[in-house]
C-alpha atoms as a PDB file:
ATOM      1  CA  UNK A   1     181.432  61.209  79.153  1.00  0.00           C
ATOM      2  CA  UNK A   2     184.375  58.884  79.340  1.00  0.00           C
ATOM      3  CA  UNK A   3     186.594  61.166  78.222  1.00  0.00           C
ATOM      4  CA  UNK A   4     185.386  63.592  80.841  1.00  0.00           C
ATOM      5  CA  UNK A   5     186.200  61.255  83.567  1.00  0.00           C
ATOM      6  CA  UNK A   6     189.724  60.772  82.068  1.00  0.00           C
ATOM      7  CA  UNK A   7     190.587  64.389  82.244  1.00  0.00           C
ATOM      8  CA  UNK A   8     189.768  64.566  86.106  1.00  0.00           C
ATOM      9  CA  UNK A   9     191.187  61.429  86.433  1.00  0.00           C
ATOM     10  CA  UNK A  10     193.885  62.324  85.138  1.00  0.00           C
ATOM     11  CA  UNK A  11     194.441  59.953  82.281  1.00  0.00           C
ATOM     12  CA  UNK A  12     194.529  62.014  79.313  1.00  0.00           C
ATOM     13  CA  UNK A  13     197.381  63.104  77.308  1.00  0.00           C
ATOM     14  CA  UNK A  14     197.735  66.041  74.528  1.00  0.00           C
ATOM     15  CA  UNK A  15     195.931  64.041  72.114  1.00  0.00           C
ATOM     16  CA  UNK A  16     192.831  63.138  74.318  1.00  0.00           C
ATOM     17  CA  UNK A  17     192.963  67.075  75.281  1.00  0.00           C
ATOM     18  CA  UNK A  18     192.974  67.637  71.367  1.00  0.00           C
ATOM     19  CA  UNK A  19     189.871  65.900  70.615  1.00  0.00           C
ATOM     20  CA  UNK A  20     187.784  66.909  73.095  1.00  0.00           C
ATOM     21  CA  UNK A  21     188.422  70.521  71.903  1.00  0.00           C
ATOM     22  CA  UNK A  22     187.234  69.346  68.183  1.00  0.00           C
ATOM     23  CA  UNK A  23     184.413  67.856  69.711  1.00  0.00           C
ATOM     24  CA  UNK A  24     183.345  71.011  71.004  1.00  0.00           C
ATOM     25  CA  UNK A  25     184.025  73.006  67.946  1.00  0.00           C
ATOM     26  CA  UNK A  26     181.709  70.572  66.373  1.00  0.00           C
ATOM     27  CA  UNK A  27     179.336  70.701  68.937  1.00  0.00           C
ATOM     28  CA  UNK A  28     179.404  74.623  69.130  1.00  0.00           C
ATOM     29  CA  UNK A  29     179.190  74.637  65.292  1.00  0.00           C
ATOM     30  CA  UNK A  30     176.344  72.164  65.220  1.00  0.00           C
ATOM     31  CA  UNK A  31     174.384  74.100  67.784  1.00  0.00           C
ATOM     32  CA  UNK A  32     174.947  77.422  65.974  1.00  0.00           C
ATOM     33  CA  UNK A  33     173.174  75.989  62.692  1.00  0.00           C
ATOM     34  CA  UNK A  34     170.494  74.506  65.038  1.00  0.00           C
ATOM     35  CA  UNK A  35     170.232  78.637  65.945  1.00  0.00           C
ATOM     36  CA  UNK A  36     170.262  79.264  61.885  1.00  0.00           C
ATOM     37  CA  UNK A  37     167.278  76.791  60.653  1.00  0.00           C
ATOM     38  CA  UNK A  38     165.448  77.563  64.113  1.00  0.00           C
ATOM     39  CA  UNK A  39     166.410  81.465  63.426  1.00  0.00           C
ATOM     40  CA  UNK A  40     166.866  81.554  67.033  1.00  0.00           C
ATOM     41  CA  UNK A  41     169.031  84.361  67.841  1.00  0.00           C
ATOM     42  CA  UNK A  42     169.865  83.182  71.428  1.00  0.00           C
ATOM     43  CA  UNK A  43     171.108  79.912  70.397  1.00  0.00           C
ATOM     44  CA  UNK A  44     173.394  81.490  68.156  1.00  0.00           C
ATOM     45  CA  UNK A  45     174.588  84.510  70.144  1.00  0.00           C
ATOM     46  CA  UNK A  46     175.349  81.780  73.060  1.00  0.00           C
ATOM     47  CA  UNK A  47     177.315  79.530  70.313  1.00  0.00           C
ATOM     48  CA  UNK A  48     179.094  82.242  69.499  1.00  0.00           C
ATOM     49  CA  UNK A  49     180.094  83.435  72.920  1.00  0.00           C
ATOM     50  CA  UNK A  50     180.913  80.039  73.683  1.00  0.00           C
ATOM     51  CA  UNK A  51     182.764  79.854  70.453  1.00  0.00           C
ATOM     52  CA  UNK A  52     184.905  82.856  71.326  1.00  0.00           C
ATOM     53  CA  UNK A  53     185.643  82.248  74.763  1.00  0.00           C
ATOM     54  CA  UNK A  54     186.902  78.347  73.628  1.00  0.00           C
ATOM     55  CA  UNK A  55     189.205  80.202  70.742  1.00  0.00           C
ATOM     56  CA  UNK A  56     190.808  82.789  73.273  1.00  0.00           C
ATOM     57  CA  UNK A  57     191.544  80.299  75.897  1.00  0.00           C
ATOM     58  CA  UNK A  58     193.003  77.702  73.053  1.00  0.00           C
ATOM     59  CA  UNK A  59     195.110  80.248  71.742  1.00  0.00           C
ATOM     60  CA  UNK A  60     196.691  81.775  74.801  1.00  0.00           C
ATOM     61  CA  UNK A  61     197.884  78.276  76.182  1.00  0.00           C
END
C-alpha cells in the first residue's frame, strides 16, 4: 500500500517501479498455484491473463 501511494505521489524511482512489478509476478504466480491445488480453472485462466497482459506491457516500455 505504501508503495502505491508513492507511485501517485510521485516518489518512486526505477527501482521502486522494479519491485512492485516482482511483487506482482509473485503475486500472479502465487495466485495461479492457489488455481492449481484448488483446480480452479478461473483462478488460473485470470492469472494467466493477468500474467500476459503485465509481460506485454513490461516488455514494450
Amino acid at each position: 500500500m505504501v508503495s502505491l501511494n508513492a507511485t501517485r505521489a510521485g516518489l518512486s524511482n526505477e527501482r521502486t517501479v522494479s519491485r512492485n512489478v516482482f511483487a506482482l509476478l509473485v503475486g500472479i504466480f502465487l495466485w495461479f498455484a492457489v488455481g492449481v491445488m484448488w483446480k480452479d480453472r478461473a483462478i488460473m485462466v485470470v492469472h494467466m491473463g493477468a500474467f500476459i497482459s503485465l509481460m506485454a506491457g513490461y516488455l514494450n516500455s
